[in-house]
Protein backbone atom coordinates (compact mmCIF):
# COMPACT_ATOMS: atom_id res chain seq x y z
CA UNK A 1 -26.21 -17.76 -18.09
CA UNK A 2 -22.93 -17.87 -16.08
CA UNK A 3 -21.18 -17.10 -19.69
CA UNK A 4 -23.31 -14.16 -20.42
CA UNK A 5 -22.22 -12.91 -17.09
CA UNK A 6 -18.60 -12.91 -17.81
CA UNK A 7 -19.14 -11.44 -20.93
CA UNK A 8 -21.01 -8.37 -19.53
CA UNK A 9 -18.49 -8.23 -16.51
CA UNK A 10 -15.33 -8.16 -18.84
CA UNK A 11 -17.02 -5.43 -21.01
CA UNK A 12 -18.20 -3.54 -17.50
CA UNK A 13 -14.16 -3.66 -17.02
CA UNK A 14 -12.92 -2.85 -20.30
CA UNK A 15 -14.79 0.48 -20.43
CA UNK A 16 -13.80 1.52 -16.66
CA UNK A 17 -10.23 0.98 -17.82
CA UNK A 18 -10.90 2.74 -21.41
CA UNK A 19 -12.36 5.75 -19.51
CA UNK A 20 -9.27 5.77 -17.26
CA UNK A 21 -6.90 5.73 -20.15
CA UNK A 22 -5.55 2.26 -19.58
CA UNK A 23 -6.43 -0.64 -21.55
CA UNK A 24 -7.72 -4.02 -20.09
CA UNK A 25 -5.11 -7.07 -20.52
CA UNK A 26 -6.56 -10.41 -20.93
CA UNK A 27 -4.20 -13.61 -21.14
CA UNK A 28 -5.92 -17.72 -21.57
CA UNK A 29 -4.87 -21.03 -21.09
CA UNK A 30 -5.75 -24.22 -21.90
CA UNK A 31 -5.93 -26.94 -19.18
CA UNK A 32 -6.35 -29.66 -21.27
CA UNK A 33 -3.12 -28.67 -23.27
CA UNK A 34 -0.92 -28.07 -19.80
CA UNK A 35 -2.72 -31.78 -18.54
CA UNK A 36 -1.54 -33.44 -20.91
CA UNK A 37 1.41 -32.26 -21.29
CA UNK A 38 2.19 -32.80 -17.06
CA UNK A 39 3.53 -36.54 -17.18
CA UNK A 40 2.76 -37.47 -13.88
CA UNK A 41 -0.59 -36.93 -15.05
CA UNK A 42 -0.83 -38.41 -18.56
CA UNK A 43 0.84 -41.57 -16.44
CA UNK A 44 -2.00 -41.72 -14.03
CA UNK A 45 -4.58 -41.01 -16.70
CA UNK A 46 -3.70 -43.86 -18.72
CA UNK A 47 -3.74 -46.07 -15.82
CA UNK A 48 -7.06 -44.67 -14.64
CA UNK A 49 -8.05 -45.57 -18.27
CA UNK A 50 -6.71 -48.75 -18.46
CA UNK A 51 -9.09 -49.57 -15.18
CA UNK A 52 -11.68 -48.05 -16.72
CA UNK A 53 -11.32 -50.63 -19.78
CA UNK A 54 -11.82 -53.12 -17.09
CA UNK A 55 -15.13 -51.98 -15.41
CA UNK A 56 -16.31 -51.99 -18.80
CA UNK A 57 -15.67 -55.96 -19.69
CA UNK A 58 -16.94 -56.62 -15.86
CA UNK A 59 -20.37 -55.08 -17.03
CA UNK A 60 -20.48 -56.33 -20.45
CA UNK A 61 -19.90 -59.98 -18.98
CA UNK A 62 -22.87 -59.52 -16.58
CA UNK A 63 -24.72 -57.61 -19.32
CA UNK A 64 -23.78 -61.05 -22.09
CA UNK A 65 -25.16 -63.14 -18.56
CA UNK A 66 -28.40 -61.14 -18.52
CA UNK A 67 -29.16 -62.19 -22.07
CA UNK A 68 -28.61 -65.21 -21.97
CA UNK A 69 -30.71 -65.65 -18.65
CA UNK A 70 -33.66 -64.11 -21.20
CA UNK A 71 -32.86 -66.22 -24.10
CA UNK A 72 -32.92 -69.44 -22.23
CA UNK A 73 -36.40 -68.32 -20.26
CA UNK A 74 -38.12 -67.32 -23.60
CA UNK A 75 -36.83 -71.12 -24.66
CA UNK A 76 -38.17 -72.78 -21.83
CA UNK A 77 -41.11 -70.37 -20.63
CA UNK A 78 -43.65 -72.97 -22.30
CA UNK A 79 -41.96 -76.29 -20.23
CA UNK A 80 -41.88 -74.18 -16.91
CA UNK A 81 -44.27 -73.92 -14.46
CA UNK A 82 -45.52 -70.08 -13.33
CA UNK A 83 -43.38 -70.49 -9.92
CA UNK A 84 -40.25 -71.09 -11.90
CA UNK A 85 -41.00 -68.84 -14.90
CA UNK A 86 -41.43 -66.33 -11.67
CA UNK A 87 -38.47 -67.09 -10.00
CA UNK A 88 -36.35 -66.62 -12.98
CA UNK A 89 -37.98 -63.79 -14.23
CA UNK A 90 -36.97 -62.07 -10.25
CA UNK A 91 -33.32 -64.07 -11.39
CA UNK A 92 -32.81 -61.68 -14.13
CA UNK A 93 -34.27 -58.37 -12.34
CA UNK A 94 -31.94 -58.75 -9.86
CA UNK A 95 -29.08 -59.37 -12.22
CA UNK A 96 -30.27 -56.31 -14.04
CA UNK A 97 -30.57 -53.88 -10.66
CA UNK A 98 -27.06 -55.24 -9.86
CA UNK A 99 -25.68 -54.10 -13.35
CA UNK A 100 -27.45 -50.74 -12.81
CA UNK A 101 -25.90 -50.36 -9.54
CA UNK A 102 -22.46 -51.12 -10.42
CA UNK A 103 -22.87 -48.63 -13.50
CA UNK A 104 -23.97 -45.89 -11.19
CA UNK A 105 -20.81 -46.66 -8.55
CA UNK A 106 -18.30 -46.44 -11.15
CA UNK A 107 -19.90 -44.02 -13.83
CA UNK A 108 -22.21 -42.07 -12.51
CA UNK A 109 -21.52 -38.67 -11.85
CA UNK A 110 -19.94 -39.53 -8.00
CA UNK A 111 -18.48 -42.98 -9.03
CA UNK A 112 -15.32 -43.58 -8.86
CA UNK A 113 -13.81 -42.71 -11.86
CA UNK A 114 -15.31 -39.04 -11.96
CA UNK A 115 -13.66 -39.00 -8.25
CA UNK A 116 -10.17 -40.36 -8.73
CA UNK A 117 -10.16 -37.95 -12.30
CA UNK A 118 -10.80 -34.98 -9.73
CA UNK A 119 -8.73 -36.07 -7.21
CA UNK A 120 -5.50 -37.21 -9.63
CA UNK A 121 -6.22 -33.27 -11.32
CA UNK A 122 -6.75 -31.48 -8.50
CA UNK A 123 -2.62 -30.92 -7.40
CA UNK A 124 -1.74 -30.06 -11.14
CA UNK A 125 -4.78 -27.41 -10.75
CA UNK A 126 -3.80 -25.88 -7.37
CA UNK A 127 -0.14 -25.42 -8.77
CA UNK A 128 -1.59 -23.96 -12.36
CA UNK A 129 -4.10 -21.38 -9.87
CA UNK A 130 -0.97 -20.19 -8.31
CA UNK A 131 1.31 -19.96 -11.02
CA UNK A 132 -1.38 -17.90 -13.18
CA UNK A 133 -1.77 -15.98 -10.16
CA UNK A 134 1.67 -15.51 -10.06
CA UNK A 135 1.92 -14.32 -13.85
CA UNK A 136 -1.29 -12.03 -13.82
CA UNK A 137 0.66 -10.33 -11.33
CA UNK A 138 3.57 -10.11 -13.23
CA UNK A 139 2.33 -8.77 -16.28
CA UNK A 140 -0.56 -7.03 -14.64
CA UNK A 141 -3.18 -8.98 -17.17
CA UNK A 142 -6.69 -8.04 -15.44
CA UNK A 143 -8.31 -10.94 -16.81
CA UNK A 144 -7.07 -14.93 -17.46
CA UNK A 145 -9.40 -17.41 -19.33
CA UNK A 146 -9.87 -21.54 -19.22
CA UNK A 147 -9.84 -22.00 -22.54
CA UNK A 148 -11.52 -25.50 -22.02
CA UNK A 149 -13.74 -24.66 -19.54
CA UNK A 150 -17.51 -23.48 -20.72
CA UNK A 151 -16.81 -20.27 -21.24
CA UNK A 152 -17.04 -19.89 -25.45
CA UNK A 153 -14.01 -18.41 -27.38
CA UNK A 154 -14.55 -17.38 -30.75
CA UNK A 155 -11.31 -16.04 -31.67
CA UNK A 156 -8.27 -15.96 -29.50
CA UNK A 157 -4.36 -14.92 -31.23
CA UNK A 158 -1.62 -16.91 -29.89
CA UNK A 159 0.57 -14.28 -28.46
CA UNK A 160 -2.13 -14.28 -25.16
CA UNK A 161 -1.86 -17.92 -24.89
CA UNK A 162 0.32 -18.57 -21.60
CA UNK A 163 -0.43 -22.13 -21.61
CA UNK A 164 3.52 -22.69 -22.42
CA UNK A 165 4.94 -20.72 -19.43
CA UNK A 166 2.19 -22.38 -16.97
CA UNK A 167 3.74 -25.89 -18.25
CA UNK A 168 7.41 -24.57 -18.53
CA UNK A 169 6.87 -23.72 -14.10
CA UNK A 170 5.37 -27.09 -13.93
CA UNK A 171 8.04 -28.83 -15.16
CA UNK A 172 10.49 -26.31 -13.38
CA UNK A 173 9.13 -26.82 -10.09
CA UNK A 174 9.81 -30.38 -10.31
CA UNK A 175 13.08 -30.18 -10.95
CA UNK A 176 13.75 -27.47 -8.06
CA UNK A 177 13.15 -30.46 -5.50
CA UNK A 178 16.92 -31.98 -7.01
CA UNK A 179 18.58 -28.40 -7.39
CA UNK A 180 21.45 -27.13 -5.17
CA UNK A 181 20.47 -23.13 -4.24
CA UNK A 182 22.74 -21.88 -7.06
CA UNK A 183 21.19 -23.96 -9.44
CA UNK A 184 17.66 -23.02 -8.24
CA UNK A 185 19.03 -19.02 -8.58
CA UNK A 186 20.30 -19.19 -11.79
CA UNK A 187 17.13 -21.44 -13.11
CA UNK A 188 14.58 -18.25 -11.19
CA UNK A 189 16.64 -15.59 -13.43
CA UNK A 190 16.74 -17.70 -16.45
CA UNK A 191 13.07 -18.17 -16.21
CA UNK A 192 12.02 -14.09 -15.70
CA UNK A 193 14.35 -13.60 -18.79
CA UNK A 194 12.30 -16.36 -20.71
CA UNK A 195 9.11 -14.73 -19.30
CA UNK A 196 9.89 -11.41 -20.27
CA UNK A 197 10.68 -12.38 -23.39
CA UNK A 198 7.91 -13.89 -24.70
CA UNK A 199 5.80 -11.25 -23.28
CA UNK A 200 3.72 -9.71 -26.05
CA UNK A 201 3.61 -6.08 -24.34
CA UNK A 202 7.79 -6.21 -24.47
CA UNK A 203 7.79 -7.84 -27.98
CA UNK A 204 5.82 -5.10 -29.29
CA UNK A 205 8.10 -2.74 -27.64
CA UNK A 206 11.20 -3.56 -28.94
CA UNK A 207 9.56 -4.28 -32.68
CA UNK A 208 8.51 -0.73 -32.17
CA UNK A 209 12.22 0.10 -31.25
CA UNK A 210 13.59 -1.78 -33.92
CA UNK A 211 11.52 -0.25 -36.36
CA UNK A 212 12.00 3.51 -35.18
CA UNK A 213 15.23 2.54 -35.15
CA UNK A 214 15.67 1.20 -38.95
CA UNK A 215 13.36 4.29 -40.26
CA UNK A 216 16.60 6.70 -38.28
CA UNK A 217 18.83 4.63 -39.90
CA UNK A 218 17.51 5.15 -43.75
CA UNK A 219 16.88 8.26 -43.21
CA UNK A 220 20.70 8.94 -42.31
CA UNK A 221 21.24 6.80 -45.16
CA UNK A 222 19.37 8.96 -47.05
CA UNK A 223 20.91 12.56 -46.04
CA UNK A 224 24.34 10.81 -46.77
CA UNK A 225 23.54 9.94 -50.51
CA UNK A 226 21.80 13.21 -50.87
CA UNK A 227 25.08 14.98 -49.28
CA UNK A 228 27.16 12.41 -51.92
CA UNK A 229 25.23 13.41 -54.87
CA UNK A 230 25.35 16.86 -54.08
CA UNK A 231 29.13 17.15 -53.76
CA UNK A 232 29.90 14.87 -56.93
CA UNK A 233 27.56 17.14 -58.96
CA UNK A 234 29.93 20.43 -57.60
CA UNK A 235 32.47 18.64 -58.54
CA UNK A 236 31.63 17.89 -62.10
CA UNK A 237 30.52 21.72 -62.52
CA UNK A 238 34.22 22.84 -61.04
CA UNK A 239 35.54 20.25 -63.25
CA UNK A 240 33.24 21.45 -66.48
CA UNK A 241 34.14 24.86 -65.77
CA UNK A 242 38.01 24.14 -65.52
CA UNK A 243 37.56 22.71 -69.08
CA UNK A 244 36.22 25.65 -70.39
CA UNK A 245 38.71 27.96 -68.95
CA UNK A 246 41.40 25.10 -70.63
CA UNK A 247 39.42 25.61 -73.53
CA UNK A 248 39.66 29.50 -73.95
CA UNK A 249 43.07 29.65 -72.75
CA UNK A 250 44.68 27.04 -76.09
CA UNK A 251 42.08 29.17 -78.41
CA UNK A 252 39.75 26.25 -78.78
CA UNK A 253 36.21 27.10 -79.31
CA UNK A 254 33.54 26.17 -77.13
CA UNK A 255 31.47 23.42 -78.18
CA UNK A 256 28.42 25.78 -77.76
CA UNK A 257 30.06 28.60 -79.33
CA UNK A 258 27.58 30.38 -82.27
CA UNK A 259 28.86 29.84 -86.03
CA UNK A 260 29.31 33.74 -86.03
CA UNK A 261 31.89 33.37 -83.77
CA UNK A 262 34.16 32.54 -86.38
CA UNK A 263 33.86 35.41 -89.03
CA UNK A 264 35.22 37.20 -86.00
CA UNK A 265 37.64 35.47 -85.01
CA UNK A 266 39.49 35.92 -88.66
CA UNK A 267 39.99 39.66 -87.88
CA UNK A 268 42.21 41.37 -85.40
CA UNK A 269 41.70 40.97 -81.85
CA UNK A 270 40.48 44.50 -80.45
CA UNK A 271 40.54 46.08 -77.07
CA UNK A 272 36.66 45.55 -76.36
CA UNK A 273 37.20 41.56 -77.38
CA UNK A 274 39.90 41.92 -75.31
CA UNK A 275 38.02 43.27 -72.36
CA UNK A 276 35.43 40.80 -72.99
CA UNK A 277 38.06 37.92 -73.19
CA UNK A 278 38.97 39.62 -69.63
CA UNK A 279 35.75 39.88 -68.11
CA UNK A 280 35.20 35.78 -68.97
CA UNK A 281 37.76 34.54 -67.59
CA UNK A 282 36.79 36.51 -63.98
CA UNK A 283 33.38 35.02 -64.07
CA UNK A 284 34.79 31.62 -64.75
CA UNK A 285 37.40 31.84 -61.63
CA UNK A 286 34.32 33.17 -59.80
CA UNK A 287 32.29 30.36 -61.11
CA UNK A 288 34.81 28.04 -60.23
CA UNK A 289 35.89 29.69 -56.72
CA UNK A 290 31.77 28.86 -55.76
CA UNK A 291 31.78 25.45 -57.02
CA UNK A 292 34.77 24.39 -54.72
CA UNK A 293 33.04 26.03 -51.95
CA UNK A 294 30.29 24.16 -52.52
CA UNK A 295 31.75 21.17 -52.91
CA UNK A 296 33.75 21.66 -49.41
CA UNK A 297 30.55 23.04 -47.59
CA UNK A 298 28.95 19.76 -48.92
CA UNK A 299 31.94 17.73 -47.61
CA UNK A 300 31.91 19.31 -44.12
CA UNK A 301 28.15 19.30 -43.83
CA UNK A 302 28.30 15.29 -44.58
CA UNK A 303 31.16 15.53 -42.02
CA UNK A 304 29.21 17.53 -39.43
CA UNK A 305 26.30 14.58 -40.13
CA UNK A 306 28.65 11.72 -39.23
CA UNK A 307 29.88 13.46 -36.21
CA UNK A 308 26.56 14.60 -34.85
CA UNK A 309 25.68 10.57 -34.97
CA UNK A 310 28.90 9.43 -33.58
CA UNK A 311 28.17 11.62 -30.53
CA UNK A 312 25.08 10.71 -29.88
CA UNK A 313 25.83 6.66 -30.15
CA UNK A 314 28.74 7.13 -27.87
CA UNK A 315 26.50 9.18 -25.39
CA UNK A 316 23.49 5.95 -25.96
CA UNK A 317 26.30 3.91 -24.97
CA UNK A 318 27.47 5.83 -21.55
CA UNK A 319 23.84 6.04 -20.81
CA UNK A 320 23.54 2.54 -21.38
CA UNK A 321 26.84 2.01 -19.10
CA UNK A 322 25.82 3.98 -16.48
CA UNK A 323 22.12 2.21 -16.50
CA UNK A 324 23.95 -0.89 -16.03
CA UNK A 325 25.93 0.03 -13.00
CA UNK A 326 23.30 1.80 -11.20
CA UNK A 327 21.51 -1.57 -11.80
CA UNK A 328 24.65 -3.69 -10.30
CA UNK A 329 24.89 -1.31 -7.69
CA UNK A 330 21.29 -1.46 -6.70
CA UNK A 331 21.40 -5.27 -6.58
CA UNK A 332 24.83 -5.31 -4.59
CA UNK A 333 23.13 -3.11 -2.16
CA UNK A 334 19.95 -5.50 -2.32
CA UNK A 335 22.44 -8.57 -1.67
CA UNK A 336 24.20 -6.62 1.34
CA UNK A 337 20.93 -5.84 2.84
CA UNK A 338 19.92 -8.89 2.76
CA UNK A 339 23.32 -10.53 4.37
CA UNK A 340 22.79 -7.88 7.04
CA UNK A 341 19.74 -9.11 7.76
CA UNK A 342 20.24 -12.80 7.85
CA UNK A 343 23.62 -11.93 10.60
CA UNK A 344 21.18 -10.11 12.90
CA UNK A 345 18.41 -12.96 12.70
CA UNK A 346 21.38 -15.42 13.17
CA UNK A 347 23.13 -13.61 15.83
CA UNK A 348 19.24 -12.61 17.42
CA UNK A 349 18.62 -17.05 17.54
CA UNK A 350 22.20 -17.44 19.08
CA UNK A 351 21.40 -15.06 21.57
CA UNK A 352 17.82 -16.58 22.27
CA UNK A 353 19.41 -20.01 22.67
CA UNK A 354 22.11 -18.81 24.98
CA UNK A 355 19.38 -17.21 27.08
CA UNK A 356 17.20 -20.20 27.08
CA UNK A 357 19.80 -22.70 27.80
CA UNK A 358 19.40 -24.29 31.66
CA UNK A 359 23.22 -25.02 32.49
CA UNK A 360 23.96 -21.17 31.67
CA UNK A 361 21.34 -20.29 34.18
CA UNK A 362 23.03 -18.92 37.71
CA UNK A 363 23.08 -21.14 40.41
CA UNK A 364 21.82 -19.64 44.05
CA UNK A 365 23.56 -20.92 46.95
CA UNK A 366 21.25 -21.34 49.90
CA UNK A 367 23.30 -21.14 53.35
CA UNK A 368 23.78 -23.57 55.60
CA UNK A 369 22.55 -24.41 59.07
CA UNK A 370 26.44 -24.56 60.04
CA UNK A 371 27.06 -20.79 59.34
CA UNK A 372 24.24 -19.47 61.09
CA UNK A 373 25.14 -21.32 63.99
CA UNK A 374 28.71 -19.80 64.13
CA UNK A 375 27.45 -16.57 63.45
CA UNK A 376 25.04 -16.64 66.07
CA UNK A 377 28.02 -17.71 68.78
């Protein structure tokens, strides 16, 4: 019942958020995992076993003494009288309540092994409550599961698990006891790094970053080879076209030229071939004046492209500059603020112990008898 209530209150939740246009962040952990792997606990565990083992032997002993104590009276039940055969008989039920008793005191469900199990887990838990608490808060998760506890899990990806940083604080907050204040610093910062790290809404984030940031990069890629091909075919036309005009200019034929071309070219040159021969070699400078424009409008726009992208990486990396100084600047100001106010709490106690101190208190003179007499005379 208590599971089918926390399944309808985390679907209650997940539609408020959806209908607010937030989505509901769940996290789990695994107690047994982070128990085991506290070894304070595992030693205490084992030695709570280990006695264990023992209470067991105790009771199989008296259990082994019980059946004997049947075995010998179902030997002897025909030689005994029915006051002995009764006496015995009360021997053995005693025996037996005793065994039952003893179970109960160290197995049953308030003996002492279900007690000294809650009372040897119940430190690692209050630490684990606080540092969940401390990581829901973090990274705002609105919901964080026992993964060992009753409630049933049918599928749950191991990005949400947290049961890692829950053990890494354990084991942290051990070692903070034998840490000088630097140490303890530096080990707080390196932990929020590790923290951050390994949180899945920030390793989504930069995969998304990294990928937006690969698809820019082919598609530059791509405009470059397109600006590439596009300049070394102008140049093969301005260089195809130069042949030609070669060509014409030492008499050679075209290789395209028609077979009647050469009937002609037998007789006299006249003034219209001579026009014609004219008007060619214009279109061919023309031809070739646009294919080296081409080919340098090519080359500037790929040099316009490479410009463009240097300018905007140099201005990511002022913006990046300048994101990092505001950020040294806000935690300088943090650190002076917090100086300030450690001098006025120190210089606020000085001044309370001053004032409270009985040898600076003024001493009142009371007058004597002596004066009073002389001034009265």
């Amino acid at each position: 019942m208590k599971r089918y209530l926390v399944l309808l209150l985390t679907v209650f939740v997940s539609l408020m958020a959806n209908a607010q246009g937030r989505g509901i962040k769940i996290a789990y952990i695994d107690m047994d995992y982070i128990l085991d792997k506290v070894t304070d606990y595992a030693e205490a565990k084992s030695q709570l076993e280990q006695k264990a083992g023992r209470w067991k032997q105790e009771m199989d002993v008296k259990r082994n003494d019980i059946t004997k104590l049947k075995e010998s009276l179902q030997a002897e039940k025909a030689l005994l009288t029915k006051e002995l055969i009764e006496e015995r008989e009360e021997e053995i039920a005693f025996q037996e309540k005793e065994l039952t008793v003893y179970q109960e005191q160290k197995f049953g469900p308030k003996g002492e092994l279900i007690t000294q199990k809650s009372v040897m887990v119940k430190p690692v838990q209050d630490q684990v409550f606080t540092i969940v608490q401390d990581l829901a808060e973090i990274r705002k998760y609105d919901f964080v599961f026992d993964k060992s506890s009753d409630l049933t899990m049918l599928f749950a990806a191991n990005k949400y698990d947290i049961s890692d940083l829950v053990v890494k604080r354990l084991t942290r907050t051990a070692k903070r006891e034998k840490l000088s204040s630097k140490e303890v610093k530096k080990l707080e910062e390196q932990e929020k790094k590790e923290e951050s790290d390994s949180d899945p809404d920030n390793v989504d984030k930069v995969k998304r970053l990294e990928d937006k940031k690969a698809a820019r990069q082919k598609a530059i890629d791509e405009r470059k080879a397109a600006a590439e091909a596009k300049r070394a075919a102008a140049l093969e036309k301005r260089d195809q076209i130069r042949a030609e005009n070669a060509a014409k200019r030492n008499g050679t034929a075209p290789k395209n030229t028609p077979a009647k071309t050469e009937d002609k070219a037998a007789d006299a040159p006249t003034d219209e071939d001579a026009a014609s021969a004219t008007t060619s070699k214009a279109a061919a400078r023309t031809e070739e004046a646009k294919s080296e424009a081409a080919a340098k409008n090519a080359d500037a726009a790929a040099n316009r492209q490479q410009a463009a992208e240097e300018a905007k990486a140099e201005r990511e990396r002022k913006l990046e500059e300048r994101r990092k100084a505001i950020e040294a600047r806000k935690q300088q100001v943090l650190e002076q603020r917090e100086a300030a106010k450690k001098a006025r709490e120190d210089k606020l106690k000085a001044k309370n112990g001053t004032s409270t101190d009985p040898a600076a208190a003024p001493q009142t003179t009371t007058p004597s008898p002596t004066s009073n007499t002389e001034g009265e005379d």
